[in-house]
PDB file of N, CA and C in Angstrom:
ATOM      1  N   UNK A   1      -2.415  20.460  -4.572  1.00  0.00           N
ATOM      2  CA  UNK A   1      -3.657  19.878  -4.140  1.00  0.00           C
ATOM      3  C   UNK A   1      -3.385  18.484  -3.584  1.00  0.00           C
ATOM      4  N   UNK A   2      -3.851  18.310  -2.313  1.00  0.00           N
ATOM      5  CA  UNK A   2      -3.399  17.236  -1.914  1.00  0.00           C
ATOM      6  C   UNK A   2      -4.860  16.455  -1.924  1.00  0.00           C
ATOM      7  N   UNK A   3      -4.506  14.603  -2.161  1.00  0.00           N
ATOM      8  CA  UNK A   3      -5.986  13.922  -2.814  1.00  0.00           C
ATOM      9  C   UNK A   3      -5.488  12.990  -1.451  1.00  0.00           C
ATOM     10  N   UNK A   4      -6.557  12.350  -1.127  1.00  0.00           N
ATOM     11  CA  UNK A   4      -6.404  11.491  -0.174  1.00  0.00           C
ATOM     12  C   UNK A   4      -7.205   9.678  -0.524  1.00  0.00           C
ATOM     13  N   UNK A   5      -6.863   8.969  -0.371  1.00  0.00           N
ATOM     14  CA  UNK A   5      -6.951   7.454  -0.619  1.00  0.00           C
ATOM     15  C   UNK A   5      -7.353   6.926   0.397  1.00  0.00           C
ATOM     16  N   UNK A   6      -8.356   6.098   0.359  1.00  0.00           N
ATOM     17  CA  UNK A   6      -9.031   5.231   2.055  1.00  0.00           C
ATOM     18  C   UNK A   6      -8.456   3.556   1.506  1.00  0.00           C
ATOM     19  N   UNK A   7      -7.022   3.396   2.241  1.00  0.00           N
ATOM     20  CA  UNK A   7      -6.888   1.819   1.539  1.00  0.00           C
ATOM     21  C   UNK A   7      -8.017   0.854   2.099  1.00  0.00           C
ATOM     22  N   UNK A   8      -8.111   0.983   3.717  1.00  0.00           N
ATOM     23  CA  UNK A   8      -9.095   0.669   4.566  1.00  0.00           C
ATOM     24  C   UNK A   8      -9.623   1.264   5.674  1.00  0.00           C
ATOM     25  N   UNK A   9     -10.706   0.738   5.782  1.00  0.00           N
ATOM     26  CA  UNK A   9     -11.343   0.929   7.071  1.00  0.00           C
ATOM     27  C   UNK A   9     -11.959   0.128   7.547  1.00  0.00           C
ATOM     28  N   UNK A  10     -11.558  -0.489   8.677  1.00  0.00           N
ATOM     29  CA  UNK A  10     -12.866  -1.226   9.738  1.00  0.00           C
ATOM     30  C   UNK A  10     -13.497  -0.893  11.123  1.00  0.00           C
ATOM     31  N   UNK A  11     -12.976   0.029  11.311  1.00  0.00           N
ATOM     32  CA  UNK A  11     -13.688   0.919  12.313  1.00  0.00           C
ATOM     33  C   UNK A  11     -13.204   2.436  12.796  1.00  0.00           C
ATOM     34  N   UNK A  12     -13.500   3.340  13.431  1.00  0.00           N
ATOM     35  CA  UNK A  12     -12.745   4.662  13.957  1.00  0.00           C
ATOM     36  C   UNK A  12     -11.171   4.681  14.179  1.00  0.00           C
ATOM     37  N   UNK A  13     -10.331   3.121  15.065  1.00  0.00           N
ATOM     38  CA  UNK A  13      -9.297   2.941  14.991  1.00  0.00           C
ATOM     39  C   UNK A  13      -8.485   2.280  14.222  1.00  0.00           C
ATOM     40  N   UNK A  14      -8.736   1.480  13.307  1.00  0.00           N
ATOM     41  CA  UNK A  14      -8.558   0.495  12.464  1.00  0.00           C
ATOM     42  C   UNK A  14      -8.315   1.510  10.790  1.00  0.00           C
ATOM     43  N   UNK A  15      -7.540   1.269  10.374  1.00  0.00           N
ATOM     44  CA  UNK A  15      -7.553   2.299   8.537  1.00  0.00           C
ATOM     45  C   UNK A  15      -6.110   2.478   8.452  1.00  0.00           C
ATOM     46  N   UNK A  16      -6.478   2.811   7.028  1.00  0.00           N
ATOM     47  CA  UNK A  16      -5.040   2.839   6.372  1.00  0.00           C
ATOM     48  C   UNK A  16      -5.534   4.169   5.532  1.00  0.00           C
ATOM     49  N   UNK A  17      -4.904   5.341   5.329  1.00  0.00           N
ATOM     50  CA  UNK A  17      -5.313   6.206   4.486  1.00  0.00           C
ATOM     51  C   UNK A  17      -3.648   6.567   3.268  1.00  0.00           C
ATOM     52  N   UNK A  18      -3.406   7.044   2.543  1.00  0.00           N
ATOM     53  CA  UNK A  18      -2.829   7.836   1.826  1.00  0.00           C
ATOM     54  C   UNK A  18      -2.949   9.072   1.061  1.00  0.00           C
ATOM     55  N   UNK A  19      -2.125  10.379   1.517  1.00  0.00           N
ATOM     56  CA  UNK A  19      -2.170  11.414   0.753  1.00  0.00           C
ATOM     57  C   UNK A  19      -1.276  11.647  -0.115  1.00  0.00           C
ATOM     58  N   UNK A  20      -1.502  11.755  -0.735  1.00  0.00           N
ATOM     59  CA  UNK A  20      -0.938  12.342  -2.321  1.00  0.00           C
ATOM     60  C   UNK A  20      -0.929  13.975  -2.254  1.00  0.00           C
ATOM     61  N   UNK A  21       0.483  14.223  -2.310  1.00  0.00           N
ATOM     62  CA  UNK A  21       0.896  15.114  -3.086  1.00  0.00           C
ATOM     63  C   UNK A  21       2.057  15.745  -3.357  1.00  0.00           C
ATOM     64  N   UNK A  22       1.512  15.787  -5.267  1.00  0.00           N
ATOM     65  CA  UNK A  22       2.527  15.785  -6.426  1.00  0.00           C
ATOM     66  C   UNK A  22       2.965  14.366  -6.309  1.00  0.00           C
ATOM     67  N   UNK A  23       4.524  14.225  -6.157  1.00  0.00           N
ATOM     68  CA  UNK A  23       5.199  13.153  -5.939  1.00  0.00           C
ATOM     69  C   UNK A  23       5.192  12.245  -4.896  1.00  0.00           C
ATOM     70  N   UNK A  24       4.680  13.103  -3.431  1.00  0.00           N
ATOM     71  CA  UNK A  24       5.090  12.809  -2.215  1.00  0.00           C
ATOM     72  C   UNK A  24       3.866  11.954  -1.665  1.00  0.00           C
ATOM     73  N   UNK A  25       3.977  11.096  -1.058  1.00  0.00           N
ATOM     74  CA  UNK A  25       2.799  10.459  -0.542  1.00  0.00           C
ATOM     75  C   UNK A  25       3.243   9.965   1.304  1.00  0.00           C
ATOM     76  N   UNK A  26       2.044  10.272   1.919  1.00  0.00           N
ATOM     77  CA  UNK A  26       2.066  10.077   3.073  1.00  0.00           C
ATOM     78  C   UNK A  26       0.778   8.837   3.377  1.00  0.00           C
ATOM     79  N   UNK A  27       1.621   7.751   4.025  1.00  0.00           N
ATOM     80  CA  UNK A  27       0.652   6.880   4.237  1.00  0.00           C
ATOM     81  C   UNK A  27       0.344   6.738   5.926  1.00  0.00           C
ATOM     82  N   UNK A  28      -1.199   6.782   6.474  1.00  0.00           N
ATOM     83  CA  UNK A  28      -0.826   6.713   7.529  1.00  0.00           C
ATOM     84  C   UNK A  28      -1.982   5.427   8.235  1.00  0.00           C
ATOM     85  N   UNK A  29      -0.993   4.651   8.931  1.00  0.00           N
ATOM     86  CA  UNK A  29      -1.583   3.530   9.502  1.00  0.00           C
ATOM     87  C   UNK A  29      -2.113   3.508  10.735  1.00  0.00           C
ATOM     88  N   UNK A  30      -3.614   3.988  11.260  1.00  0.00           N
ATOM     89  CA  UNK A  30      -4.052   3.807  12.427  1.00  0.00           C
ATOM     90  C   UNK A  30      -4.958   2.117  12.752  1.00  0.00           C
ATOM     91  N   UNK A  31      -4.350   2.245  14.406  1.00  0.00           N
ATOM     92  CA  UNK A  31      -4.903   0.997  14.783  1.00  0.00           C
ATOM     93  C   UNK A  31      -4.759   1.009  16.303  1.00  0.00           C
ATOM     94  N   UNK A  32      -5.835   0.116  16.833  1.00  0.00           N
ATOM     95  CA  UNK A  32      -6.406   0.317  18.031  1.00  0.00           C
ATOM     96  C   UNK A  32      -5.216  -0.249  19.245  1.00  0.00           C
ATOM     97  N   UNK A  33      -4.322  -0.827  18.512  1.00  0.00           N
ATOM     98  CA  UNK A  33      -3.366  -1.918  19.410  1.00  0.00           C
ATOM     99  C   UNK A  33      -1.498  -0.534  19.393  1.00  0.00           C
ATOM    100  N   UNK A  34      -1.470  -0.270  18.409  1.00  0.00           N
ATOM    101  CA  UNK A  34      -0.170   0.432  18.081  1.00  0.00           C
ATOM    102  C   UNK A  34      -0.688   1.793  18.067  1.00  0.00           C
ATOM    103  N   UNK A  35      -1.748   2.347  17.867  1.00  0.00           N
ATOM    104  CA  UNK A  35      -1.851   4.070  17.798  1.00  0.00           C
ATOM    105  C   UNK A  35      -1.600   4.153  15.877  1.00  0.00           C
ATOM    106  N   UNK A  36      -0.742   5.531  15.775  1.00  0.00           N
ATOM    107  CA  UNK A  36      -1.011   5.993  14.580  1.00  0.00           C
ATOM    108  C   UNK A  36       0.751   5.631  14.101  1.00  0.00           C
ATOM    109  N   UNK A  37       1.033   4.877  13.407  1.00  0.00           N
ATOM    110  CA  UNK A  37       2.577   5.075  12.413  1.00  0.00           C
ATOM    111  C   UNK A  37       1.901   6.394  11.133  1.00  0.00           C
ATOM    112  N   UNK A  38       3.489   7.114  10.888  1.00  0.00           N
ATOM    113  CA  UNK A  38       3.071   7.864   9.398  1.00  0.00           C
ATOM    114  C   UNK A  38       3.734   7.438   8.834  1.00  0.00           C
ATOM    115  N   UNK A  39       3.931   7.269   7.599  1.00  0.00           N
ATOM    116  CA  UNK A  39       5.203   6.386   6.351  1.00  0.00           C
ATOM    117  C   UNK A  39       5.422   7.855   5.775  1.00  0.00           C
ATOM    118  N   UNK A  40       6.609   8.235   5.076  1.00  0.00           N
ATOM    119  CA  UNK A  40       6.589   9.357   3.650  1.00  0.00           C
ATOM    120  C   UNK A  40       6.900   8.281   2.582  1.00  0.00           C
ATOM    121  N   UNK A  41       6.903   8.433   1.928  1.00  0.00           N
ATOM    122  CA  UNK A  41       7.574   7.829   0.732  1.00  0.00           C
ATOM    123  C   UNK A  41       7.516   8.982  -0.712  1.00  0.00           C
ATOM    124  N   UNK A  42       8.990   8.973  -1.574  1.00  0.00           N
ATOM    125  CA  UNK A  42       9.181   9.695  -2.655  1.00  0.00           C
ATOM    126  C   UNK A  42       8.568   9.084  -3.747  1.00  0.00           C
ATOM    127  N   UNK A  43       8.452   8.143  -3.595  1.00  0.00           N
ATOM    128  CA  UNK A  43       7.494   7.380  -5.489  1.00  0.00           C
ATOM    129  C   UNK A  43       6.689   6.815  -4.655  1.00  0.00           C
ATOM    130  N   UNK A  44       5.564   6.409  -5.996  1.00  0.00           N
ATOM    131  CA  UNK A  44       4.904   4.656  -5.619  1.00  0.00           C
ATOM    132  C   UNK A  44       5.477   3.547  -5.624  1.00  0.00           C
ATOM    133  N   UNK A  45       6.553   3.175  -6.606  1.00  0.00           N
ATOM    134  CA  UNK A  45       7.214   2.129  -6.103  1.00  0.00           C
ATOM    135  C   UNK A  45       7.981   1.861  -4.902  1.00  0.00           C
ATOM    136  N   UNK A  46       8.465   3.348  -4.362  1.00  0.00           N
ATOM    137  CA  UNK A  46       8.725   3.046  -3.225  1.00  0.00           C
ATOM    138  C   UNK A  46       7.874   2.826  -1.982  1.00  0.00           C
ATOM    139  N   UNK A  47       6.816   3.147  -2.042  1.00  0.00           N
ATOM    140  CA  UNK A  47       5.372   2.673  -1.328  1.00  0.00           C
ATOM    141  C   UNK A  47       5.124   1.155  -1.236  1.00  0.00           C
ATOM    142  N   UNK A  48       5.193   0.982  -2.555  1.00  0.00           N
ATOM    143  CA  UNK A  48       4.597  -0.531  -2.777  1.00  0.00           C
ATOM    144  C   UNK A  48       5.320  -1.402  -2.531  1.00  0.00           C
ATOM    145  N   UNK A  49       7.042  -1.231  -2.750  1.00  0.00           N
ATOM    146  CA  UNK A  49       7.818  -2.300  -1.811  1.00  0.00           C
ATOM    147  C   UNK A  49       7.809  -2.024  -0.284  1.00  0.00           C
ATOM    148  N   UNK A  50       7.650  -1.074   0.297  1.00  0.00           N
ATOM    149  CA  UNK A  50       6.966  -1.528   1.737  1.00  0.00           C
ATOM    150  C   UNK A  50       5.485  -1.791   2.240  1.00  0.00           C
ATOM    151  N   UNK A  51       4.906  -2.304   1.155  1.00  0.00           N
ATOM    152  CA  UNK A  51       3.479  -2.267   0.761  1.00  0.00           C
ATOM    153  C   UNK A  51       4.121  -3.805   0.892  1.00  0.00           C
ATOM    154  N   UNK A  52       4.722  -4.382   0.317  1.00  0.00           N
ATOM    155  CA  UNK A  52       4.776  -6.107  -0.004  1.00  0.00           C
ATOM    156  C   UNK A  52       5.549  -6.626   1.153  1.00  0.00           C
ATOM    157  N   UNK A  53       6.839  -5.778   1.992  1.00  0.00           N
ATOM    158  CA  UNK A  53       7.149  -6.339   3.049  1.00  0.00           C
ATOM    159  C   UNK A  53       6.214  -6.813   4.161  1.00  0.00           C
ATOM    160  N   UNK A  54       5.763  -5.204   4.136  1.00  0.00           N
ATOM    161  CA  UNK A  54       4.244  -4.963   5.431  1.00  0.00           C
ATOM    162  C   UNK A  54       3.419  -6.090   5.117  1.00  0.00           C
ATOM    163  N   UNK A  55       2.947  -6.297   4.012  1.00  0.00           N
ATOM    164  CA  UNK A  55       1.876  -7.114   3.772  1.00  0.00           C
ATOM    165  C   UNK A  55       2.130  -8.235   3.473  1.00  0.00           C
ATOM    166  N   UNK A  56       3.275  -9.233   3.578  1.00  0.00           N
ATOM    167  CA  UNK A  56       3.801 -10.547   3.065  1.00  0.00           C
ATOM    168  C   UNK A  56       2.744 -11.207   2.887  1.00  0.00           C
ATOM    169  N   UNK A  57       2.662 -12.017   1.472  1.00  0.00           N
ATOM    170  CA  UNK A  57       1.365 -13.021   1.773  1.00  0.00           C
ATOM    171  C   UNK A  57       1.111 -14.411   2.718  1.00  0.00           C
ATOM    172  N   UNK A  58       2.619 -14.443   3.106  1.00  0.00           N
ATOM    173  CA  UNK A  58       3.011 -15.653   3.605  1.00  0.00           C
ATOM    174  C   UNK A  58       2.243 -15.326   4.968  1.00  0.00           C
ATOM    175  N   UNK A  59       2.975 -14.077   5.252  1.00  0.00           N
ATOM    176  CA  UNK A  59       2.132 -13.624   7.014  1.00  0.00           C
ATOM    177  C   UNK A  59       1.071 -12.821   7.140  1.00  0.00           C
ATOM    178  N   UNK A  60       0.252 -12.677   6.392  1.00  0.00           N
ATOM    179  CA  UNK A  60      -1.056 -12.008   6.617  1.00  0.00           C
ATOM    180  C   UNK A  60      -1.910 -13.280   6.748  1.00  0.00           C
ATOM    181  N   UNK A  61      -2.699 -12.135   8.217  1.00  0.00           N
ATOM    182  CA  UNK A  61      -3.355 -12.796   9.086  1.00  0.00           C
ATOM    183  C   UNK A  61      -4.962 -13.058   8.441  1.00  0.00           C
ATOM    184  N   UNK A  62      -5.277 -12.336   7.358  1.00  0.00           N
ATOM    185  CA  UNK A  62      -6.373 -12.369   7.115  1.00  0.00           C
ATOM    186  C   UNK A  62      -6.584 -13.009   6.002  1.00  0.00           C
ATOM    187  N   UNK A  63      -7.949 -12.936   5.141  1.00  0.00           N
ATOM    188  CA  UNK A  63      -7.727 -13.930   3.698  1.00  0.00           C
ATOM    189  C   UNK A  63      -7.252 -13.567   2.619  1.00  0.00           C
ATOM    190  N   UNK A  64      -7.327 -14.341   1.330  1.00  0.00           N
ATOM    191  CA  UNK A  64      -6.269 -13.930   0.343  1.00  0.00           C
ATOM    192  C   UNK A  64      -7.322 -12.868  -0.374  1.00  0.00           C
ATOM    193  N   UNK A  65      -8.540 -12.386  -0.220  1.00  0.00           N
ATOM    194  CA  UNK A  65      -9.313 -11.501  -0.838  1.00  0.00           C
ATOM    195  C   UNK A  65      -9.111 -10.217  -0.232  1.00  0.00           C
ATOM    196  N   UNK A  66      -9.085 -10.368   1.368  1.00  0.00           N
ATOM    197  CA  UNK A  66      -8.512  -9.342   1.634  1.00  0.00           C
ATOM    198  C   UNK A  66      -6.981  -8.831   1.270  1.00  0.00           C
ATOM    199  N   UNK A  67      -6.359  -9.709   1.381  1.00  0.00           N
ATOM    200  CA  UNK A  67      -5.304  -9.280   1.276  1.00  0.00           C
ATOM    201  C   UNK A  67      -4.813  -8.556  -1.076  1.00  0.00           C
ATOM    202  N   UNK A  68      -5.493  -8.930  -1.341  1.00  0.00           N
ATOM    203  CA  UNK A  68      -5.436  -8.419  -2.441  1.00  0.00           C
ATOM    204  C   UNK A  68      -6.428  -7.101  -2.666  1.00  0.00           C
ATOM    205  N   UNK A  69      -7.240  -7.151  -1.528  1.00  0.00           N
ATOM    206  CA  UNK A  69      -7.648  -5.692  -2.442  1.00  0.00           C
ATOM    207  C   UNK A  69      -7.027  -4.453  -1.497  1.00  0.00           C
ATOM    208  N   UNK A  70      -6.271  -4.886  -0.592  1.00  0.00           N
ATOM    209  CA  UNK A  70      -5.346  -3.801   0.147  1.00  0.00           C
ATOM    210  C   UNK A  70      -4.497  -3.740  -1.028  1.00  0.00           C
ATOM    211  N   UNK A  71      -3.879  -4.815  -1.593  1.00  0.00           N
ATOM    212  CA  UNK A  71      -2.372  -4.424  -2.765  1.00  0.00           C
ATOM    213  C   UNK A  71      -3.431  -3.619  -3.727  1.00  0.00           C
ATOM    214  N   UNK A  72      -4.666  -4.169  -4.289  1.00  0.00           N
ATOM    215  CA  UNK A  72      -5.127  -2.939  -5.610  1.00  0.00           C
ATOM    216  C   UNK A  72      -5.297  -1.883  -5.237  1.00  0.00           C
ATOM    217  N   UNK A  73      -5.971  -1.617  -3.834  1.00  0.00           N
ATOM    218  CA  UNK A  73      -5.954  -0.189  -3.771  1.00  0.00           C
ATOM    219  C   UNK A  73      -4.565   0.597  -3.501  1.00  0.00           C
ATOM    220  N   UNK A  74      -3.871  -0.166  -2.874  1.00  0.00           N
ATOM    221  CA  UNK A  74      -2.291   0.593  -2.633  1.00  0.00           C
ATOM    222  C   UNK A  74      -1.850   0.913  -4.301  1.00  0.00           C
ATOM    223  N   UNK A  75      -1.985  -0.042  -5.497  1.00  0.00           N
ATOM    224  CA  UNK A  75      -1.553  -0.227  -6.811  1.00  0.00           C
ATOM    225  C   UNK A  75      -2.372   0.972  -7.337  1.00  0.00           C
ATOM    226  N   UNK A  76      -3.778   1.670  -6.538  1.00  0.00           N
ATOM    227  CA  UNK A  76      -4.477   2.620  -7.484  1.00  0.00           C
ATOM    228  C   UNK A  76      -4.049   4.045  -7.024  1.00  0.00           C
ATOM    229  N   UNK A  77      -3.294   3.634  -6.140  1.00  0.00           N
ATOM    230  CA  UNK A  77      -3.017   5.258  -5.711  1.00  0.00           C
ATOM    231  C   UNK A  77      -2.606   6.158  -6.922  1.00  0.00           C
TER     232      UNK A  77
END
């Protein structure tokens, strides 16, 4: 059974989703400037350290509220 996760959304092109399943998780990043990337990843920790590269706090463009509830929801998968 595969479950699916909405990290974000801000519009039709803009989102971050993740599917789950079992072990395997597919994260996929759409956006209006780059199109669609897919990630696989075998764990969550391996998610979440390209979860902290992707998302450096140093270089995110947006605020620190946003930027933390992208890490909790990535952390609730």
């Amino acid at each position: 059974m595969i479950k699916k996760h909405s990290i974000y959304k801000t519009d039709n092109w803009n989102m971050m989703t993740v599917e789950v399943n079992g072990r395997n998780l597919v994260l996929r990043e759409i956006s209006d400037q780059w199109g669609e990337e897919t990630h696989h990843f075998m764990s969550r920790p391996e998610m979440m350290n390209w979860a902290e590269n992707r998302f450096a706090k140093d270089k995110f463009k947006g605020t620190d509220e946003e930027w933390q509830s992208i890490m909790d929801a990535l952390k609730g998968v």
